[in-house]
C-alpha atoms as a PDB file:
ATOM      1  CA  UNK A   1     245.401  21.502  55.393  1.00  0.00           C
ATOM      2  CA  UNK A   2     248.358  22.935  53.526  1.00  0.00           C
ATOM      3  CA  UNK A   3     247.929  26.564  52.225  1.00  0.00           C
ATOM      4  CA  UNK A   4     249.155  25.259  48.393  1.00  0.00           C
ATOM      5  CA  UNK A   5     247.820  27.003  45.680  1.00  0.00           C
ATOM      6  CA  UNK A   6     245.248  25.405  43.055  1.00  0.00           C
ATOM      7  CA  UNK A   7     245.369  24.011  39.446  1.00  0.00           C
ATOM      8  CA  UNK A   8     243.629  27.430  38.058  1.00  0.00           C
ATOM      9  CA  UNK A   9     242.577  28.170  34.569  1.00  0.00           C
ATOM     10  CA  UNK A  10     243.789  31.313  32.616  1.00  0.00           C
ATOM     11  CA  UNK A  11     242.583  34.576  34.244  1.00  0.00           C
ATOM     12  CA  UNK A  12     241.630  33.340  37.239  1.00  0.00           C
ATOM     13  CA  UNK A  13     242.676  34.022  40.973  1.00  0.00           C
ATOM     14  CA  UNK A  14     244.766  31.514  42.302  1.00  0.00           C
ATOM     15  CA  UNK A  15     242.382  29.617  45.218  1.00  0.00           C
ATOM     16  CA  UNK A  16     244.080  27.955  48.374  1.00  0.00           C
ATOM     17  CA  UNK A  17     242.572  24.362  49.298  1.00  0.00           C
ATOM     18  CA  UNK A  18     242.457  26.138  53.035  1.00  0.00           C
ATOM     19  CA  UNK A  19     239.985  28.113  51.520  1.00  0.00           C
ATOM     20  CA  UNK A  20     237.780  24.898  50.846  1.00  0.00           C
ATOM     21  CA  UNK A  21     237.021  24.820  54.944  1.00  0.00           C
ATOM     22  CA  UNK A  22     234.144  26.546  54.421  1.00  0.00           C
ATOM     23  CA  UNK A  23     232.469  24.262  51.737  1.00  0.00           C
ATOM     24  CA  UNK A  24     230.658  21.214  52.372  1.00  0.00           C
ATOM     25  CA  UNK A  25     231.802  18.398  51.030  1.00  0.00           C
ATOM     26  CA  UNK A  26     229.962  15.722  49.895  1.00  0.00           C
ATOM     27  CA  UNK A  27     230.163  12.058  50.686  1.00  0.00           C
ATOM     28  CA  UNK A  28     227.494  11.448  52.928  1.00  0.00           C
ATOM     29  CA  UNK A  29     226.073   8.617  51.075  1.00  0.00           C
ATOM     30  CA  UNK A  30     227.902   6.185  49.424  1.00  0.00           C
ATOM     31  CA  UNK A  31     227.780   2.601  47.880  1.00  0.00           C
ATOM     32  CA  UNK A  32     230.736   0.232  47.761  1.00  0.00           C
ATOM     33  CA  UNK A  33     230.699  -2.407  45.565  1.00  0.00           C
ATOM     34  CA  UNK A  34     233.563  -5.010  45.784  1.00  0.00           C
ATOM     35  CA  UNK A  35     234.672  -6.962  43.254  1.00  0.00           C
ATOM     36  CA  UNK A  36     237.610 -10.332  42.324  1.00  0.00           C
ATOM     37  CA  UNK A  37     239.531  -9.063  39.991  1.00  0.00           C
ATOM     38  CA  UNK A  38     242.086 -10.069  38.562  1.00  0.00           C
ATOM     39  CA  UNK A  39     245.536  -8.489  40.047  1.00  0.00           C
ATOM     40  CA  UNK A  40     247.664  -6.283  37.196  1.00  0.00           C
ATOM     41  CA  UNK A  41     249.611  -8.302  35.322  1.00  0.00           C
ATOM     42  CA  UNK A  42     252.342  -5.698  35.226  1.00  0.00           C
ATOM     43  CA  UNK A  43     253.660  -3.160  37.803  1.00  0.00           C
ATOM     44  CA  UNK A  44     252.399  -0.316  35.727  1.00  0.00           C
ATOM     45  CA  UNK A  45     251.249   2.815  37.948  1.00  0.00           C
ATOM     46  CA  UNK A  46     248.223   3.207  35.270  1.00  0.00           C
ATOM     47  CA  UNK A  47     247.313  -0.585  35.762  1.00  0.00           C
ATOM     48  CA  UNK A  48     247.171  -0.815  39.273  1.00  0.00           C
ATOM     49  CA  UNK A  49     245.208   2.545  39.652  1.00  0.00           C
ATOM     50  CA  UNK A  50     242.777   0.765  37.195  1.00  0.00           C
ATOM     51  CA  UNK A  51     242.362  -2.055  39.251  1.00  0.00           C
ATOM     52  CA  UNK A  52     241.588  -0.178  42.051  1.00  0.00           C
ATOM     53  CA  UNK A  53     238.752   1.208  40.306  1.00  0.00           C
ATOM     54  CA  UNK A  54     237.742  -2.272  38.603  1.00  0.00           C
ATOM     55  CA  UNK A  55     237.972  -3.419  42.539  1.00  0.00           C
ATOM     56  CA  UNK A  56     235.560  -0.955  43.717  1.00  0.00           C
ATOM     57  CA  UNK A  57     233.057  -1.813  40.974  1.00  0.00           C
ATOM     58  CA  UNK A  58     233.262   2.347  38.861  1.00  0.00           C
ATOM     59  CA  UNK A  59     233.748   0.415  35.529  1.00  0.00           C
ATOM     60  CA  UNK A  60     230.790   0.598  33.407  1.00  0.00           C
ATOM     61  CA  UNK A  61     230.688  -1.916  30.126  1.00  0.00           C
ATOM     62  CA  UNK A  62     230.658   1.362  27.675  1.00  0.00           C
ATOM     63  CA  UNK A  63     233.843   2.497  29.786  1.00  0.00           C
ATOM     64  CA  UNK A  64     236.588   0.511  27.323  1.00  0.00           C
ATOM     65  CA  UNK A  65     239.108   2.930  27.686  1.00  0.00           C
ATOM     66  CA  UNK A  66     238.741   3.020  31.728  1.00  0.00           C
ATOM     67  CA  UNK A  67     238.218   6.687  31.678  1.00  0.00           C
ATOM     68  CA  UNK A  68     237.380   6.500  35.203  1.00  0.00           C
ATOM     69  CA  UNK A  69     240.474   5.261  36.035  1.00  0.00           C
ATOM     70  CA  UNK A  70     242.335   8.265  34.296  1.00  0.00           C
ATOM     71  CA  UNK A  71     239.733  10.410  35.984  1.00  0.00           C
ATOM     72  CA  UNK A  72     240.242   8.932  39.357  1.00  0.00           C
ATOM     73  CA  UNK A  73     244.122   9.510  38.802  1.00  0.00           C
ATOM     74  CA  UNK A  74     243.456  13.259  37.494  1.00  0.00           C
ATOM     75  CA  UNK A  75     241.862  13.951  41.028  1.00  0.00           C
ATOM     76  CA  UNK A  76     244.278  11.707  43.123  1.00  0.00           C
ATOM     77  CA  UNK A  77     247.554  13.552  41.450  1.00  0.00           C
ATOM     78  CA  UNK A  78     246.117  16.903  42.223  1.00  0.00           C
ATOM     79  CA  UNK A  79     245.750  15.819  45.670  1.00  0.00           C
ATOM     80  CA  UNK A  80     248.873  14.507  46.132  1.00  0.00           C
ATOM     81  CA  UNK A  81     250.159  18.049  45.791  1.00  0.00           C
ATOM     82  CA  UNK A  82     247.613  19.766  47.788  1.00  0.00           C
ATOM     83  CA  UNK A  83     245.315  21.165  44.463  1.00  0.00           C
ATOM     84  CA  UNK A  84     241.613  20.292  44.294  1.00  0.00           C
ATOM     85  CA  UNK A  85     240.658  20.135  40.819  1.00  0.00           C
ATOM     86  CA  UNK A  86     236.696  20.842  38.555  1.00  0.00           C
ATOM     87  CA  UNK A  87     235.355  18.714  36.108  1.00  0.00           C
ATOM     88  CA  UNK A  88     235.482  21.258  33.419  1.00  0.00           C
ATOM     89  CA  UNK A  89     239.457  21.018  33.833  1.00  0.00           C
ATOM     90  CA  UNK A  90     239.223  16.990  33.918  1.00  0.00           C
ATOM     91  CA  UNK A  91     237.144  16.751  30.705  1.00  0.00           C
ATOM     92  CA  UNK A  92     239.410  19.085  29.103  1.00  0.00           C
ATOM     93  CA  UNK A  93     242.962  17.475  29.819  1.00  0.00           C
ATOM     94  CA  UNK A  94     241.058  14.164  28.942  1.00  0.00           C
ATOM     95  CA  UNK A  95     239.456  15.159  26.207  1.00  0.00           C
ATOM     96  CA  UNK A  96     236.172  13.884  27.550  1.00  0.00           C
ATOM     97  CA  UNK A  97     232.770  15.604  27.366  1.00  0.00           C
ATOM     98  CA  UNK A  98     231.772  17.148  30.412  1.00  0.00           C
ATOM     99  CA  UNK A  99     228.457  15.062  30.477  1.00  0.00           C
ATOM    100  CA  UNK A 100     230.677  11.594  30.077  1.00  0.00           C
ATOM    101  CA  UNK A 101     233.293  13.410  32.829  1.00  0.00           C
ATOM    102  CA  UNK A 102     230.278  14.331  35.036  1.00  0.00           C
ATOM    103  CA  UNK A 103     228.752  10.513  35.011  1.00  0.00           C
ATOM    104  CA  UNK A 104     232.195   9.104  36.352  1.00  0.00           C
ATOM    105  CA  UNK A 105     232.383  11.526  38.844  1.00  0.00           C
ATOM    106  CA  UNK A 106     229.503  10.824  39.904  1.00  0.00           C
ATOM    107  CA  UNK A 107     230.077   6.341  39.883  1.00  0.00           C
ATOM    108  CA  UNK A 108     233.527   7.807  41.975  1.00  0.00           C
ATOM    109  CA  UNK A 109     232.043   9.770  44.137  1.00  0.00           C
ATOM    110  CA  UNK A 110     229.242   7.170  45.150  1.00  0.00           C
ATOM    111  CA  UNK A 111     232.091   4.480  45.811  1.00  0.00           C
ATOM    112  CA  UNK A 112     233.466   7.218  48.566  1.00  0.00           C
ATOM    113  CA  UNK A 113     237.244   7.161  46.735  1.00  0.00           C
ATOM    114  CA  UNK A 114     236.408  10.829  45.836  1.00  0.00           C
ATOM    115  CA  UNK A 115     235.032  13.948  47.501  1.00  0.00           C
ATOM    116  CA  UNK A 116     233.398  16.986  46.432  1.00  0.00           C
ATOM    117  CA  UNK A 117     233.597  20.571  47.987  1.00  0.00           C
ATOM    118  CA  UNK A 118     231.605  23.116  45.763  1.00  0.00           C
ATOM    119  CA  UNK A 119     232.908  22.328  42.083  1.00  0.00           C
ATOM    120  CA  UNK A 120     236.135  20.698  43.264  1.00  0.00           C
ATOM    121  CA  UNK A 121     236.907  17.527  43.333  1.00  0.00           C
ATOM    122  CA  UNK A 122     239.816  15.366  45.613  1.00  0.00           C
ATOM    123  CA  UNK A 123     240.577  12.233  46.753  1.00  0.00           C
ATOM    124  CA  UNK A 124     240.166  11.322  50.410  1.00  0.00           C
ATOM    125  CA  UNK A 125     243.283  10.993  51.024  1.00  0.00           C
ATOM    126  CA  UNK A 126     246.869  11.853  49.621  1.00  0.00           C
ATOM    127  CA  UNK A 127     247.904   8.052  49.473  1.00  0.00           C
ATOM    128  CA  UNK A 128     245.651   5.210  48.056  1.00  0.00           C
ATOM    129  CA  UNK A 129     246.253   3.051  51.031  1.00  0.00           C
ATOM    130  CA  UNK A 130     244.529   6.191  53.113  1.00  0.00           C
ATOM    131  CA  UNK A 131     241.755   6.174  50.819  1.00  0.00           C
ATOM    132  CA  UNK A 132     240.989   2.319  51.355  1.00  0.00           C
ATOM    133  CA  UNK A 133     241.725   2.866  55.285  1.00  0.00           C
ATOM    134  CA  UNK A 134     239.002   5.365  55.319  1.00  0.00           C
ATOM    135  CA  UNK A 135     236.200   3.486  53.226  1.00  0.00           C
ATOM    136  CA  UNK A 136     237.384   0.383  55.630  1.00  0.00           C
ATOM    137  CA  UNK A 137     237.294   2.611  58.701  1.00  0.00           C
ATOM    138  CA  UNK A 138     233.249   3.318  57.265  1.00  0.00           C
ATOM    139  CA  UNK A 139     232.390  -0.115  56.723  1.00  0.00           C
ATOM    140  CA  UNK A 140     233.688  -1.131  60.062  1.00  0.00           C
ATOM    141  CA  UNK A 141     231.312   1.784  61.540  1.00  0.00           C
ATOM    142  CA  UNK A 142     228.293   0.865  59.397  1.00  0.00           C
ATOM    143  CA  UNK A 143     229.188  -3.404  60.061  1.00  0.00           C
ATOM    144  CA  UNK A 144     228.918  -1.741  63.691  1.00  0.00           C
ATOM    145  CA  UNK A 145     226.044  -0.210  63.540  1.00  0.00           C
ATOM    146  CA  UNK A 146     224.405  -3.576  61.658  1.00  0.00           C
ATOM    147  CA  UNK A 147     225.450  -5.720  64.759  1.00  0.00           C
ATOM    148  CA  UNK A 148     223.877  -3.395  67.632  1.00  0.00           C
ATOM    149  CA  UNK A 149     220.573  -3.478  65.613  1.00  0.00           C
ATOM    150  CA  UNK A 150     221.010  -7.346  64.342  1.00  0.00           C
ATOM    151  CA  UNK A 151     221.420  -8.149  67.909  1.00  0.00           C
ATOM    152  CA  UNK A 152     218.556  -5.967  68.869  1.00  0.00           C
ATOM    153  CA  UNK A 153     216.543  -7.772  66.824  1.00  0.00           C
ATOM    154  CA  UNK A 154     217.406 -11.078  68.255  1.00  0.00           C
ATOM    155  CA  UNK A 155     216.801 -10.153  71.674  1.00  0.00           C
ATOM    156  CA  UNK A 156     213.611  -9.302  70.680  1.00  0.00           C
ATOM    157  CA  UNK A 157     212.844 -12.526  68.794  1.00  0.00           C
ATOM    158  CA  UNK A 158     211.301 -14.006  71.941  1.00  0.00           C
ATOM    159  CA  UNK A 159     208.461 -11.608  72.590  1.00  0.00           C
ATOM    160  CA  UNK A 160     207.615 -11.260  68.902  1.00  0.00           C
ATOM    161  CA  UNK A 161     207.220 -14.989  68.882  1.00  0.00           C
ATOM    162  CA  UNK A 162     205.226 -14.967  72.037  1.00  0.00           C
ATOM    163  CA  UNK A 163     202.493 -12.410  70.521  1.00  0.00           C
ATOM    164  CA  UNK A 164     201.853 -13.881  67.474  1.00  0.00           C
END
């Protein structure tokens, strides 16, 4: 982790993301929903970071304006340059309500693209194609996990059967 200093309000300390070590983070338990969507019809940066989101299901029907998409680019742009960032900062530069801010957080957080240490927030990764390597690399361990006990189960078909 770099030693790069922190998006900080007025009259605050700067704070170093190596000082996040010590914080848990949050993403033990997610839930990834996978949608067909549509690809971008142009090769706009804003578009395609939508889709992502759209992809992974965060899109609510009150969200018309995609705010999670601008929210999920708020946190991935602040991790591309080593800052972690709060939600207090999000809603403002938004121009969201905290509550509003808080709920997509929340959807982003549960699809795993996002992390939380303390009040910060950051993506899992400093590229997008790290962030979709490391919710594949999960569902390959949890798919794993599924198997051993699927096949478990199977093996264990006979002697069920046999007491009934």
């Amino acid at each position: 982790m770099s030693n790069e200093l922190i998006v900080k309000k007025e009259g605050q300390l700067p704070l170093l993301k190596s000082q996040l070590k010590g914080i848990e983070h949050r993403r033990s338990q997610f839930k990834v929903t996978i949608r067909k969507v549509e690809l971008p019809k142009n090769n706009d940066f804003n578009e395609k970071i939508a889709w992502i989101c759209s992809t992974f299901g965060i899109f609510e029907n009150i969200d018309k304006n995609k705010n999670a998409a601008s929210i999920f680019k708020e946190i991935f742009l602040a991790t591309t340059t080593g800052q972690v960032i709060t939600s207090t900062v999000i809603a403002e530069r938004l121009g969201l309500s905290r509550g509003a801010t808080i709920n997509h957080l929340n959807n982003l957080l549960k699809s795993g693209l996002i992390e939380k240490g303390g009040k910060y927030y950051f993506a899992r990764s400093k590229t997008i194609e790290g962030i979709i390597n490391e919710i594949e690399d999960d569902l390959i361990h949890i798919f794993s996990r599924m198997k051993r006990i699927a096949k478990e189960i199977d093996q264990d078909l006979p002697k069920v059967i046999q007491m009934k």
